[in-house]
C-alpha atoms as a PDB file:
ATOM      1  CA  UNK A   1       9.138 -20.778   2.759  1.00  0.00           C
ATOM      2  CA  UNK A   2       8.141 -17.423   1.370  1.00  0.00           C
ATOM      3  CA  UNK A   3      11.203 -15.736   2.473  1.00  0.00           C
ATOM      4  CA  UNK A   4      13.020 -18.470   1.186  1.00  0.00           C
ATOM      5  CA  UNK A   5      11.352 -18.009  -2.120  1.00  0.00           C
ATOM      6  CA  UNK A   6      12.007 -14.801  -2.133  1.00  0.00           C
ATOM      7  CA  UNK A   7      16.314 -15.053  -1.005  1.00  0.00           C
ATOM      8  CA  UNK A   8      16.533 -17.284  -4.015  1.00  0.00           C
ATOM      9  CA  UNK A   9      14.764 -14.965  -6.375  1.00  0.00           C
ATOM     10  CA  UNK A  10      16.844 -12.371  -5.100  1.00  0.00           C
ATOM     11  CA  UNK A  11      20.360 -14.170  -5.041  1.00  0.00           C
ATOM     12  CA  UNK A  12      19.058 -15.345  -8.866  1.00  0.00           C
ATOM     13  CA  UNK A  13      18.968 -11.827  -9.835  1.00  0.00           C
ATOM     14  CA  UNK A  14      22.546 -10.602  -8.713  1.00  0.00           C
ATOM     15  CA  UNK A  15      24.012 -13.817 -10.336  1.00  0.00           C
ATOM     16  CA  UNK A  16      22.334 -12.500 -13.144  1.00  0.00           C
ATOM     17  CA  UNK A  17      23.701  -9.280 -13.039  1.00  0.00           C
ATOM     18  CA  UNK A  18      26.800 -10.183 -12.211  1.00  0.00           C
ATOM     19  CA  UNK A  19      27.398 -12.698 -15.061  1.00  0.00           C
ATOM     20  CA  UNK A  20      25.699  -9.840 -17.748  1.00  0.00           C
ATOM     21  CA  UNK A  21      28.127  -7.447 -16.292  1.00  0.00           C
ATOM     22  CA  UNK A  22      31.785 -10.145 -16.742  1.00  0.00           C
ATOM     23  CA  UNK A  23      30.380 -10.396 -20.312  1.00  0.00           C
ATOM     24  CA  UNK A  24      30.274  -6.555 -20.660  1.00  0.00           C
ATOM     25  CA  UNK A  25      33.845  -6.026 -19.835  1.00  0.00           C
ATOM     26  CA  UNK A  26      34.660  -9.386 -21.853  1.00  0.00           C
ATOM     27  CA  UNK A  27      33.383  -7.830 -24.823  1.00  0.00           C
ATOM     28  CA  UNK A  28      35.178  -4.592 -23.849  1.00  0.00           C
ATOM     29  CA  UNK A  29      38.664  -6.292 -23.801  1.00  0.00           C
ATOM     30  CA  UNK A  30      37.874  -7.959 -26.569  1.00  0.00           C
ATOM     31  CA  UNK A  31      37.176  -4.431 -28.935  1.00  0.00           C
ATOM     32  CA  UNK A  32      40.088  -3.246 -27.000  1.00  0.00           C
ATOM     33  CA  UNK A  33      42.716  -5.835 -28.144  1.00  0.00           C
ATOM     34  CA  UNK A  34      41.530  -6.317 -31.589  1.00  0.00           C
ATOM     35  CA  UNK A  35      41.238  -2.331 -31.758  1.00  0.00           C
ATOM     36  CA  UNK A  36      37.286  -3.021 -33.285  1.00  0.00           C
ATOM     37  CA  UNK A  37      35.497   0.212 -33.471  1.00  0.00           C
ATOM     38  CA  UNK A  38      32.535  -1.773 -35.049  1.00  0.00           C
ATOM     39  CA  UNK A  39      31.601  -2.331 -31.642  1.00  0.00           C
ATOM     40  CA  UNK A  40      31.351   0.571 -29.687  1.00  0.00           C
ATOM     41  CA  UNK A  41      27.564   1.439 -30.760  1.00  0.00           C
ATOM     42  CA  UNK A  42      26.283  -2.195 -29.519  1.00  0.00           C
ATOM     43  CA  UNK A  43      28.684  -1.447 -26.279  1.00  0.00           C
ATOM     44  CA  UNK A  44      26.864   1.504 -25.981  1.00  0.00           C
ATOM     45  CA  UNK A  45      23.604   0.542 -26.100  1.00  0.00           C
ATOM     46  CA  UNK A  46      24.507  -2.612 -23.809  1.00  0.00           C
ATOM     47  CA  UNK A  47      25.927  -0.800 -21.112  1.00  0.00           C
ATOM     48  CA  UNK A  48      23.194   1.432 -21.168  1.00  0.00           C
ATOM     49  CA  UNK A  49      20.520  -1.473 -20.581  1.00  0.00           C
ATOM     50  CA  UNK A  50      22.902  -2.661 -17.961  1.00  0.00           C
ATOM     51  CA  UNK A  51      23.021   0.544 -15.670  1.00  0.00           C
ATOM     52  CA  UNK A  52      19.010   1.306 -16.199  1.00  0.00           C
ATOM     53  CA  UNK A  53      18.704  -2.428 -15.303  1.00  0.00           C
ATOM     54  CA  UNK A  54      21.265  -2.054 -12.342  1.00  0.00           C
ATOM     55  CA  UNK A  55      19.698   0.912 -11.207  1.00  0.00           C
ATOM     56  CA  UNK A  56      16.147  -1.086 -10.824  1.00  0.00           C
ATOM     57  CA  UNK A  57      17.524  -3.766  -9.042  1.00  0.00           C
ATOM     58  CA  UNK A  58      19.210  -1.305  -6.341  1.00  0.00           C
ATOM     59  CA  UNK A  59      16.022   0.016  -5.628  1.00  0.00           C
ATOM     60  CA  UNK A  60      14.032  -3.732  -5.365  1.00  0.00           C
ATOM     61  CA  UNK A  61      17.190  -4.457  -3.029  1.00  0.00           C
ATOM     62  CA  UNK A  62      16.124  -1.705  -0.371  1.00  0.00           C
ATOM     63  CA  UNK A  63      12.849  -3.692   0.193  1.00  0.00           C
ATOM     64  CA  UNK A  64      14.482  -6.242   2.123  1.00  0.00           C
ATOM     65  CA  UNK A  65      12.343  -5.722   5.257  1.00  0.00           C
ATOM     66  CA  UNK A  66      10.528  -7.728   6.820  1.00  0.00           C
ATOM     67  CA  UNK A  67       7.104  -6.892   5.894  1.00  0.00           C
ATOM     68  CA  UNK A  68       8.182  -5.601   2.479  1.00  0.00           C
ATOM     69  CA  UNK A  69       5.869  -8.145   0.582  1.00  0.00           C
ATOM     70  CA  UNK A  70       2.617  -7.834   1.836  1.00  0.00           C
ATOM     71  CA  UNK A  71      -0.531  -6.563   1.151  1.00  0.00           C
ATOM     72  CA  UNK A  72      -0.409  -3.278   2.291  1.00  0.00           C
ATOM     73  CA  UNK A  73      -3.476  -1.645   3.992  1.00  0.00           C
ATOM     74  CA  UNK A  74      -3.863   2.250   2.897  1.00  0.00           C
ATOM     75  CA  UNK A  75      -5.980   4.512   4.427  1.00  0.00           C
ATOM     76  CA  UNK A  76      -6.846   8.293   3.361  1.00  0.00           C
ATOM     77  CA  UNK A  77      -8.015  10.792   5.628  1.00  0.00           C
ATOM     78  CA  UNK A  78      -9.310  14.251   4.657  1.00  0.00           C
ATOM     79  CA  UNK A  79      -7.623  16.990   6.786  1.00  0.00           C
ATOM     80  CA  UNK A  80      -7.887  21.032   7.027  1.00  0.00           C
ATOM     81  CA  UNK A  81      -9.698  22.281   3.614  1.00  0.00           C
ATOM     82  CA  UNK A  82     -13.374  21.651   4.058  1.00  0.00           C
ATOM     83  CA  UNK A  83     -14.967  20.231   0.529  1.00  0.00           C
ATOM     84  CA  UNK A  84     -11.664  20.654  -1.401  1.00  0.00           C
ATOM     85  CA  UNK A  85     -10.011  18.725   1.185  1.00  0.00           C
ATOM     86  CA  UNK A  86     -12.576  15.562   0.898  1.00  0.00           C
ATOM     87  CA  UNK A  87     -12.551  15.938  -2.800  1.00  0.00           C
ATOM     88  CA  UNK A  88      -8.592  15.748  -2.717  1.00  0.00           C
ATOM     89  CA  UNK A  89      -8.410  12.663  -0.449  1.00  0.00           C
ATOM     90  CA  UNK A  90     -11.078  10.968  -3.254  1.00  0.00           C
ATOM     91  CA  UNK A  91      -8.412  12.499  -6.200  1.00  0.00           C
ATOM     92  CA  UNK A  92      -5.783  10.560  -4.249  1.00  0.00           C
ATOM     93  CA  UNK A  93      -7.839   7.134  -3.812  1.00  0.00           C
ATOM     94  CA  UNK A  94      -7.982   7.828  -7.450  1.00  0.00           C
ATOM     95  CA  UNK A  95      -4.510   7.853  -7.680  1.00  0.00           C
ATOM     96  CA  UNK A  96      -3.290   4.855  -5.657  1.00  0.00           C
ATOM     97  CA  UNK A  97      -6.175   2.540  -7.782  1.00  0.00           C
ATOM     98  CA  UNK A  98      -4.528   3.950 -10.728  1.00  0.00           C
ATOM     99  CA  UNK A  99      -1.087   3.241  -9.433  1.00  0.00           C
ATOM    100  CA  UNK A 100      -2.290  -0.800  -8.332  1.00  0.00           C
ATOM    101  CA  UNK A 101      -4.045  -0.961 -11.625  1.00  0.00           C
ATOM    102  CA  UNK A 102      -0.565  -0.010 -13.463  1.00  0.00           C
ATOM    103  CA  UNK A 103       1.827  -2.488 -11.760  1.00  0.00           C
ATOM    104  CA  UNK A 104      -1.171  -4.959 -11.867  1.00  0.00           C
ATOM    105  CA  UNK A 105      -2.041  -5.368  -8.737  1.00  0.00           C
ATOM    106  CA  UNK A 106      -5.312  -6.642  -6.988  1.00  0.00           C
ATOM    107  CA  UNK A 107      -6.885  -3.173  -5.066  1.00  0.00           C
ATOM    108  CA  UNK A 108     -10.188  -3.707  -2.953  1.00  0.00           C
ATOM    109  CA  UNK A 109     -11.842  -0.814  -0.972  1.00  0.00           C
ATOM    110  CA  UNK A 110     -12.479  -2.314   2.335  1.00  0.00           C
ATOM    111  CA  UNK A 111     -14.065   1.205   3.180  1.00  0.00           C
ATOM    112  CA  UNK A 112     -15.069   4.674   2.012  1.00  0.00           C
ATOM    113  CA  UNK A 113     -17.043   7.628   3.667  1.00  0.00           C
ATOM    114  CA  UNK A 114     -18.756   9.883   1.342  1.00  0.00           C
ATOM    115  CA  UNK A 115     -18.605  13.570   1.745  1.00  0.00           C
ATOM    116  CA  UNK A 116     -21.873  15.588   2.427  1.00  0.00           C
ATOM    117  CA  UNK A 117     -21.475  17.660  -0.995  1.00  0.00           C
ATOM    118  CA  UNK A 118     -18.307  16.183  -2.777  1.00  0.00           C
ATOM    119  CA  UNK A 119     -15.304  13.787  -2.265  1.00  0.00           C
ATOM    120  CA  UNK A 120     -14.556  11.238   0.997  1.00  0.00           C
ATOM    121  CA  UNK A 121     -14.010  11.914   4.454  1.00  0.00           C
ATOM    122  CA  UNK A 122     -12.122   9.117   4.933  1.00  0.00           C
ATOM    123  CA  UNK A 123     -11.583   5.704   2.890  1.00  0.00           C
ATOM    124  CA  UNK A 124      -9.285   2.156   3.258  1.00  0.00           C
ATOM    125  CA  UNK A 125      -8.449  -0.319   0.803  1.00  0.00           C
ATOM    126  CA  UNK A 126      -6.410  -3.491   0.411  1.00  0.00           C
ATOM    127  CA  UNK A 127      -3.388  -3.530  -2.643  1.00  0.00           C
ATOM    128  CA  UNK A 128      -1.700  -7.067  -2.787  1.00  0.00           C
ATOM    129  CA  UNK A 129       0.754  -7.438  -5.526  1.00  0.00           C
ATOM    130  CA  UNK A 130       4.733  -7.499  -6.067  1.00  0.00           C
ATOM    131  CA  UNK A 131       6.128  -5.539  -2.996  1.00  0.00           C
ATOM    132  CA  UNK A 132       3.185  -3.604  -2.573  1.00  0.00           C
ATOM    133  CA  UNK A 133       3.646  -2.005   1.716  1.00  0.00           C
ATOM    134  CA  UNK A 134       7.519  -2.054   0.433  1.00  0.00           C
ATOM    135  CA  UNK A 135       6.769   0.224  -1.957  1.00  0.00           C
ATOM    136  CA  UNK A 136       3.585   2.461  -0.711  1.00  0.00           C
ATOM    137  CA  UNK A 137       5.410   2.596   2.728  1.00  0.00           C
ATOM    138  CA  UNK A 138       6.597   5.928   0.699  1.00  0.00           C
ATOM    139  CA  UNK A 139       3.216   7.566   0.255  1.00  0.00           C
ATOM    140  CA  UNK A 140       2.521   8.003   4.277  1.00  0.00           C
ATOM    141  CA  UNK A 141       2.291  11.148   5.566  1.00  0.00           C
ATOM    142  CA  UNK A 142       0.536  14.587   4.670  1.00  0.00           C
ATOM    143  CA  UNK A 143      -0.260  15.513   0.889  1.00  0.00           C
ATOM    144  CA  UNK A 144      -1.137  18.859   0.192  1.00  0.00           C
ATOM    145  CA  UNK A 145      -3.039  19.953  -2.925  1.00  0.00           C
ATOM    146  CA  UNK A 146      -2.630  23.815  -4.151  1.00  0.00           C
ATOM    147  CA  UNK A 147      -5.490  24.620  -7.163  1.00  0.00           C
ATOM    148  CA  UNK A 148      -8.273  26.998  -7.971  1.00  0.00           C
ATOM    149  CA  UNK A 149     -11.105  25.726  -6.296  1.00  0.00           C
ATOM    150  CA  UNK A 150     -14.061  23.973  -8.101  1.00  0.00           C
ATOM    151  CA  UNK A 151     -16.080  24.798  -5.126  1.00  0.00           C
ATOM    152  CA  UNK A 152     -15.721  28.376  -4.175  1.00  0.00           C
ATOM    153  CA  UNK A 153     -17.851  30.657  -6.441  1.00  0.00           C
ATOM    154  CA  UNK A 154     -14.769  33.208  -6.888  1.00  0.00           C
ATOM    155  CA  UNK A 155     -12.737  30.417  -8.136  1.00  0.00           C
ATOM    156  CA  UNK A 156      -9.525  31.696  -5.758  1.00  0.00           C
ATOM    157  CA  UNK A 157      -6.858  29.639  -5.113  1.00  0.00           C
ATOM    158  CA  UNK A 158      -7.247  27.133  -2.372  1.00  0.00           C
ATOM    159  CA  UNK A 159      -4.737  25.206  -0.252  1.00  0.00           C
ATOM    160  CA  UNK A 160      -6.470  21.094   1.013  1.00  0.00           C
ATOM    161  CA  UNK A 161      -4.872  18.822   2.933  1.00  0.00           C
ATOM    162  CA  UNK A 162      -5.220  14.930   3.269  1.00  0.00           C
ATOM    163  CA  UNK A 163      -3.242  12.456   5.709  1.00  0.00           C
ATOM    164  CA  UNK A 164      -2.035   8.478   4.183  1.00  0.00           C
ATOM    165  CA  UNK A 165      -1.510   6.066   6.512  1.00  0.00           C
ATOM    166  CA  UNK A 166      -0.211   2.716   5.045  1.00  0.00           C
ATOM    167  CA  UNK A 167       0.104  -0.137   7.282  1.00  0.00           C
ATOM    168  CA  UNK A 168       1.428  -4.049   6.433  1.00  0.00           C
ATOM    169  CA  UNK A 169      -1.558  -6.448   6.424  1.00  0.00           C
ATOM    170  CA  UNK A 170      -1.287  -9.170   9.029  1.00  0.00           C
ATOM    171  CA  UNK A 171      -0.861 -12.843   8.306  1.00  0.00           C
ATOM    172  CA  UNK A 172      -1.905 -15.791   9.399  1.00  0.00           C
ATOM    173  CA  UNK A 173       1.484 -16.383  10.969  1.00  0.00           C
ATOM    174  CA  UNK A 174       1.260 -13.394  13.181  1.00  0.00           C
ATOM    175  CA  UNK A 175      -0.267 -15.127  16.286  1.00  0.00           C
ATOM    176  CA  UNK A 176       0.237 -12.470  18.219  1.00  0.00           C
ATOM    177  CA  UNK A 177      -2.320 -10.238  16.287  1.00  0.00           C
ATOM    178  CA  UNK A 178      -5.228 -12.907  16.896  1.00  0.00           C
ATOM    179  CA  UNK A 179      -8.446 -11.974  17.683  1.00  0.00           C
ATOM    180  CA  UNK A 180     -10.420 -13.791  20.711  1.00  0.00           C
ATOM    181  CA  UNK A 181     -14.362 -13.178  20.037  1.00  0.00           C
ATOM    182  CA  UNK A 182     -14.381 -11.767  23.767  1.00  0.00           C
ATOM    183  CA  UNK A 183     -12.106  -9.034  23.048  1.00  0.00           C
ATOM    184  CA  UNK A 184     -14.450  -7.571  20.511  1.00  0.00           C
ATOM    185  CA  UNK A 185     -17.651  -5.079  20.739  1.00  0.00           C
ATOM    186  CA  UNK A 186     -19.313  -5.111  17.488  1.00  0.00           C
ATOM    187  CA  UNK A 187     -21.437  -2.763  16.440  1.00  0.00           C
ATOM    188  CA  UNK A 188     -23.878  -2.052  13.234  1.00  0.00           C
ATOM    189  CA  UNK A 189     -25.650   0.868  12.525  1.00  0.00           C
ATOM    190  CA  UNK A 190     -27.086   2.021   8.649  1.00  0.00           C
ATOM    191  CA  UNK A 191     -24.235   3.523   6.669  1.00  0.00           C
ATOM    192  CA  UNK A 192     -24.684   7.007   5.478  1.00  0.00           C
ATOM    193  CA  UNK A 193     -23.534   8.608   1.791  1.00  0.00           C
ATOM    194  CA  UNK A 194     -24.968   7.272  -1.573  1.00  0.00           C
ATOM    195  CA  UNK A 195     -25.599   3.709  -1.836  1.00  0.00           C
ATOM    196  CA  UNK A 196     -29.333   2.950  -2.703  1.00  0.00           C
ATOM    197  CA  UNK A 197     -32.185   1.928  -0.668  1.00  0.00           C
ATOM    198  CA  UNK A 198     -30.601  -1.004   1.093  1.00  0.00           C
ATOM    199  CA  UNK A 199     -27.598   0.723   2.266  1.00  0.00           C
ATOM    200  CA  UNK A 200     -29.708   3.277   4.314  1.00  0.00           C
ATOM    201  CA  UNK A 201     -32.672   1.315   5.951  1.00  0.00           C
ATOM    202  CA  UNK A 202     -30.316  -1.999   6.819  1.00  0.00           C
ATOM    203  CA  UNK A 203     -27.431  -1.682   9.469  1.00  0.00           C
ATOM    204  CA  UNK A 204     -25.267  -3.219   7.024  1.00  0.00           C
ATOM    205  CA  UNK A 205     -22.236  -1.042   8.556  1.00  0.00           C
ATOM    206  CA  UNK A 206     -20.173  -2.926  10.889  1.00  0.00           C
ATOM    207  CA  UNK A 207     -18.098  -0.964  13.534  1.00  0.00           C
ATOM    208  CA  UNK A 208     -15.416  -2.893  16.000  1.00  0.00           C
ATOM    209  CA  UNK A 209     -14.156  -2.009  18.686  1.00  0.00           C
ATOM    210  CA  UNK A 210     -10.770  -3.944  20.481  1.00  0.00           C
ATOM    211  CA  UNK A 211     -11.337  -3.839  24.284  1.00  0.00           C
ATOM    212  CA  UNK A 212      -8.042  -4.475  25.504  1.00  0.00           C
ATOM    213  CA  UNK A 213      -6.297  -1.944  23.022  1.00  0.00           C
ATOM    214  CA  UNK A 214      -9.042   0.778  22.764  1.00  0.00           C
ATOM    215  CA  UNK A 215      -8.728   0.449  18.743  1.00  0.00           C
ATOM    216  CA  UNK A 216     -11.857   1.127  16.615  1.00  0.00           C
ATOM    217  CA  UNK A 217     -12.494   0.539  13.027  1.00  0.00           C
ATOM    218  CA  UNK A 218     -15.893   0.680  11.105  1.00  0.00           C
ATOM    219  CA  UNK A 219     -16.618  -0.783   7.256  1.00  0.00           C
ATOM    220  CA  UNK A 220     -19.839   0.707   6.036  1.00  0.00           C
ATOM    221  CA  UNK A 221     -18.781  -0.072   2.022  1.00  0.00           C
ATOM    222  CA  UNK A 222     -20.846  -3.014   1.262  1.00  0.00           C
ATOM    223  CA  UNK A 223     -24.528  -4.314   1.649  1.00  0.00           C
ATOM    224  CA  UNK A 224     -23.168  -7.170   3.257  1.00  0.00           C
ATOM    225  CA  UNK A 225     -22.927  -6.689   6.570  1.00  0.00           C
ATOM    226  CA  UNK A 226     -20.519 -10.303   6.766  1.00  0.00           C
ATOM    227  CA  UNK A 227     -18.415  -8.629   4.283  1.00  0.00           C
ATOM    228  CA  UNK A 228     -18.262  -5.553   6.493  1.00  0.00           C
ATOM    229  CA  UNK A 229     -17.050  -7.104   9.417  1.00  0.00           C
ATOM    230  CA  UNK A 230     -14.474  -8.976   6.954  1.00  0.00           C
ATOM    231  CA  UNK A 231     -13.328  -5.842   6.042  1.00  0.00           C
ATOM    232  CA  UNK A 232     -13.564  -3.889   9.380  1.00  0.00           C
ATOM    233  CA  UNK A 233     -11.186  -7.322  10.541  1.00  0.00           C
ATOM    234  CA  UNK A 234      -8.527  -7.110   8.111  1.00  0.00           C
ATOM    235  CA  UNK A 235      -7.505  -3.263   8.972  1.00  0.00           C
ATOM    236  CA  UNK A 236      -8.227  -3.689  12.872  1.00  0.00           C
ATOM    237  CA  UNK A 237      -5.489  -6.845  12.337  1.00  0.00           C
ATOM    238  CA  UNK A 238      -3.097  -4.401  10.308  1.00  0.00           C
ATOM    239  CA  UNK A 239      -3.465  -2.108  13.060  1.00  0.00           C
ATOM    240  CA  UNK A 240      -3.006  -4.313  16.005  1.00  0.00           C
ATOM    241  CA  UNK A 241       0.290  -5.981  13.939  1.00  0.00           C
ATOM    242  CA  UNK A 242       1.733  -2.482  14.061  1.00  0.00           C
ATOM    243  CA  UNK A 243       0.404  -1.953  17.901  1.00  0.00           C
ATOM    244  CA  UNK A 244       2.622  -4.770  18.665  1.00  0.00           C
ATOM    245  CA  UNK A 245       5.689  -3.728  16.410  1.00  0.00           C
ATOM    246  CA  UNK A 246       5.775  -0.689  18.805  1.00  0.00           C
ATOM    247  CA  UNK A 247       5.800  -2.499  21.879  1.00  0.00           C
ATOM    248  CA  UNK A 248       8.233  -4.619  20.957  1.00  0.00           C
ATOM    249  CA  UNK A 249      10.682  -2.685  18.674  1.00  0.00           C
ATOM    250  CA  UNK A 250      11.737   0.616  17.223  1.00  0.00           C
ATOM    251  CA  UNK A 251      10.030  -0.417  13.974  1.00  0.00           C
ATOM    252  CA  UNK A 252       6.882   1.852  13.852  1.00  0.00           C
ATOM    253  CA  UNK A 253       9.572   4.916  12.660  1.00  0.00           C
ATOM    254  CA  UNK A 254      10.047   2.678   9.772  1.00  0.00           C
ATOM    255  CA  UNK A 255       6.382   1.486   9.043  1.00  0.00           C
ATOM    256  CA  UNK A 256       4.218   4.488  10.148  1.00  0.00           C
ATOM    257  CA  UNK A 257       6.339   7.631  10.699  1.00  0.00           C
ATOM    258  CA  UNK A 258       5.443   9.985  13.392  1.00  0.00           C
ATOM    259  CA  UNK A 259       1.599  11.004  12.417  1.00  0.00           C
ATOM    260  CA  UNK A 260       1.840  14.619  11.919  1.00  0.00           C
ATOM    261  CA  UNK A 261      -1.643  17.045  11.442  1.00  0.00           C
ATOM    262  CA  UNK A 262      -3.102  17.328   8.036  1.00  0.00           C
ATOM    263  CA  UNK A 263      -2.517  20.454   7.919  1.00  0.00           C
ATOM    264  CA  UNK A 264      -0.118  23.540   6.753  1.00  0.00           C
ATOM    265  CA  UNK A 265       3.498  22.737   7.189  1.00  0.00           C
ATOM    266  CA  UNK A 266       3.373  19.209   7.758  1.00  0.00           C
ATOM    267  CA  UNK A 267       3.245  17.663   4.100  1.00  0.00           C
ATOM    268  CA  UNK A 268       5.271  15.166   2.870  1.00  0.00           C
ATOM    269  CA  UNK A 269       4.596  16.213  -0.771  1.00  0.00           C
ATOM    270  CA  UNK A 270       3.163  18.880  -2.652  1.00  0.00           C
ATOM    271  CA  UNK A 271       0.869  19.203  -5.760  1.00  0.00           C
ATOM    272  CA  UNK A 272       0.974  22.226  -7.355  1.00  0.00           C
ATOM    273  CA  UNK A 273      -2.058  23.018 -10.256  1.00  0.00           C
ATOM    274  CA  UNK A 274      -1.933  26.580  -9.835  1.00  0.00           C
ATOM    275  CA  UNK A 275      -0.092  28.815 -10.925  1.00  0.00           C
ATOM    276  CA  UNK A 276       1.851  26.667 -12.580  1.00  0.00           C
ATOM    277  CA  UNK A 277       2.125  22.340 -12.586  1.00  0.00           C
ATOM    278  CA  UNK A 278       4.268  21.217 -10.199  1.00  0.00           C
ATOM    279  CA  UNK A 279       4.798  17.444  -7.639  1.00  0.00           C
ATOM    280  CA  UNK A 280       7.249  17.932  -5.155  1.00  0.00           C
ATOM    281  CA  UNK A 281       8.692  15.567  -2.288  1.00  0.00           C
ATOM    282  CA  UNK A 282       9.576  17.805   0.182  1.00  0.00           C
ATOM    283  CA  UNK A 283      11.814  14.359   1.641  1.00  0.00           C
ATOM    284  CA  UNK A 284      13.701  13.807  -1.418  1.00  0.00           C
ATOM    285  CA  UNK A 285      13.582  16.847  -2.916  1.00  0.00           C
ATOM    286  CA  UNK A 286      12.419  15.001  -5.809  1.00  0.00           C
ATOM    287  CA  UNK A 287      10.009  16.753  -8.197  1.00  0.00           C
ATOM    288  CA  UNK A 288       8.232  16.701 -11.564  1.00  0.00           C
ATOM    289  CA  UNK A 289       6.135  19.577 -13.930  1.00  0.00           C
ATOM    290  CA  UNK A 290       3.388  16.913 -15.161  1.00  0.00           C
ATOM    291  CA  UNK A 291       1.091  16.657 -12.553  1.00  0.00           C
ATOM    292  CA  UNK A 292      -1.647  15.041 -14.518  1.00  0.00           C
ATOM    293  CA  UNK A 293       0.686  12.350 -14.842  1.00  0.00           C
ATOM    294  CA  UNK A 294       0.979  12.309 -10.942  1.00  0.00           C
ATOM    295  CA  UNK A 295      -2.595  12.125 -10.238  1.00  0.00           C
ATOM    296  CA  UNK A 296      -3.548   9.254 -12.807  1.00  0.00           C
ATOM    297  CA  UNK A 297      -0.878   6.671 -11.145  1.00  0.00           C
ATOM    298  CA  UNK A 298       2.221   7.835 -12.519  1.00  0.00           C
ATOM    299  CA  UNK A 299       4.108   7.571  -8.875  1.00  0.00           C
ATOM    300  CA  UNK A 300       6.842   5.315  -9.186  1.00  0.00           C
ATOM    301  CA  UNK A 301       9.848   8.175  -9.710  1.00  0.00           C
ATOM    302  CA  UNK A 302       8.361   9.539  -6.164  1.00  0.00           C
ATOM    303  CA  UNK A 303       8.687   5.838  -4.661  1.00  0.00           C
ATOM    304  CA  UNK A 304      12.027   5.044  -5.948  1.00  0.00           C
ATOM    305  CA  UNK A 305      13.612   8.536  -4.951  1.00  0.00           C
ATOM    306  CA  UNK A 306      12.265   8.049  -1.628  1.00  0.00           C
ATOM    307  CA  UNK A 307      13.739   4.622  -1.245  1.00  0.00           C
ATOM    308  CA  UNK A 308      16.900   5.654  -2.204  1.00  0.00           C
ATOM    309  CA  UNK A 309      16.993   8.647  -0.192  1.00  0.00           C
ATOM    310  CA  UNK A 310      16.331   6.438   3.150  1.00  0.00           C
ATOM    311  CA  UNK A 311      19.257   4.004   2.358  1.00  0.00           C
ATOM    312  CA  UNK A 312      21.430   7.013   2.155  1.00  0.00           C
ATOM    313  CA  UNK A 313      20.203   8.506   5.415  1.00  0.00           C
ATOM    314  CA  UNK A 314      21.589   5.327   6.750  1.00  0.00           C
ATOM    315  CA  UNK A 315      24.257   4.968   8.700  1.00  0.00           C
END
């Protein structure tokens, strides 16, 4: 019913566009035969709302997989760069909230890792909204960060890396991603990092481990230790969903990507800060000077380009 739902929407749209666009080229005719100048400057502006709208919908069109529409699970992992890399992956968790709380979406960290000194080590959370895994699928890969570093008492210029996986959350109707209690080792042990008395003398952290596939996840982000294992169970389902898209299709190229080392010559994108601003996709080729922009949310150009720039790679 939801893909339905969503067919109708869709087929709703083009009619849309399709009837806006006959009255267009009515109205063009008409200034044409009547030879009415007085028109051109609302034909202008009208045709111009038509392509920007046009070029929206082309875009929304491309997320016609699948698993386009649901809750996507996003995960940040700091790579090669010590402290500036686990400050960097907590700049991009930054980012992506940002980004959820733009297009009004509904973000919940499911888990985070503090740093020793600064930043994450590591961090999940949930982002349900419009499209949300057909859009993020973009942002997987390596992201590199290039910037005088805050932590290095000569201020020099320092080079962090940070690896995004973004997986589609699993669904109640994907019975093959159900968990049987005997399948699972659970675990709980006191989560480290800030967090207050309770969080350090009560093994509130939950860690699970899926016997038959090997797969281990571990929530240590709330006092709860029921929410925990929630949590811990919502990416160990994402994770098993895309286990079985691999076994049984091609589709993990499409979802996941090859996971490459966080490291030098692996990045997907780049984010320049010194010596000059600059965000580049290294996939698209698509890049902008206002990086500040960037890192407070400002992603959708990056998303968009890199849709676009996989429909064309298709045959």
């Amino acid at each position: 019913m939801r893909r339905l739902s969503r067919l109708k929407e869709t087929v709703g749209v083009w009619r849309g566009m399709e009837e806006q666009g006959a009255a267009l080229l009515e109205l063009v005719d008409m200034s044409l035969a009547e030879q009415d100048d007085s028109l051109a400057h609302q034909l202008a502006d009208e045709t111009h709302a038509f392509f920007t709208a046009l070029e929206e919908k082309e875009v929304e069109i491309t997320l016609s997989g699948p698993y386009d529409d649901r809750p996507a699970i996003l995960s940040i992992q700091s790579g090669a760069g010590g402290v500036d890399s686990q400050d960097w992956s907590r700049m991009l968790l930054r980012m992506y909230l940002r980004w959820a709380e733009r297009h009004g979406c509904h973000a919940q960290v499911l888990d985070l890792s503090e740093g020793e000194e600064a930043g994450i080590k590591s961090a999940a959370l949930e982002i349900d909204g419009s499209l949300p895994f057909g859009y993020l699928k973009a942002e997987k890969g390596v992201h590199r960060l290039v910037r005088l570093s805050p932590f290095n008492s000569d201020h020099l210029r320092h080079t962090s890396f940070a690896h995004v996986e973004v997986l589609p959350a699993a669904g109640e109707e994907d019975a093959e991603v159900d968990i049987r209690p005997e399948d699972l080792k659970i675990d709980f042990f006191r989560s480290s990092g800030p967090g207050g008395q309770n969080v350090q003398k009560v093994s509130s952290a939950v860690r699970l481990t899926h016997l038959p596939t090997g797969l281990v996840v571990s929530c240590q982000t709330e006092r709860s230790q029921r929410q925990n294992r929630e949590n811990a169970a919502t990416i160990l389902k994402a994770r098993l969903l895309q286990l079985r898209m691999e076994e049984r299709a091609k589709e993990l190229a499409e979802l996941r990507g090859e996971r490459a080392p966080a490291e030098w010559g692996s990045q997907i994108r780049s984010y320049v800060l010194h010596p000059y601003k600059l965000v580049k996709d290294h996939r698209s080729e698509f890049q902008v000077s206002d990086a500040d922009a960037v890192l407070d949310g400002d992603i959708d150009d990056f998303l968009k380009a890199y849709l676009l720039a996989t429909v064309a790679e298709q045959p």
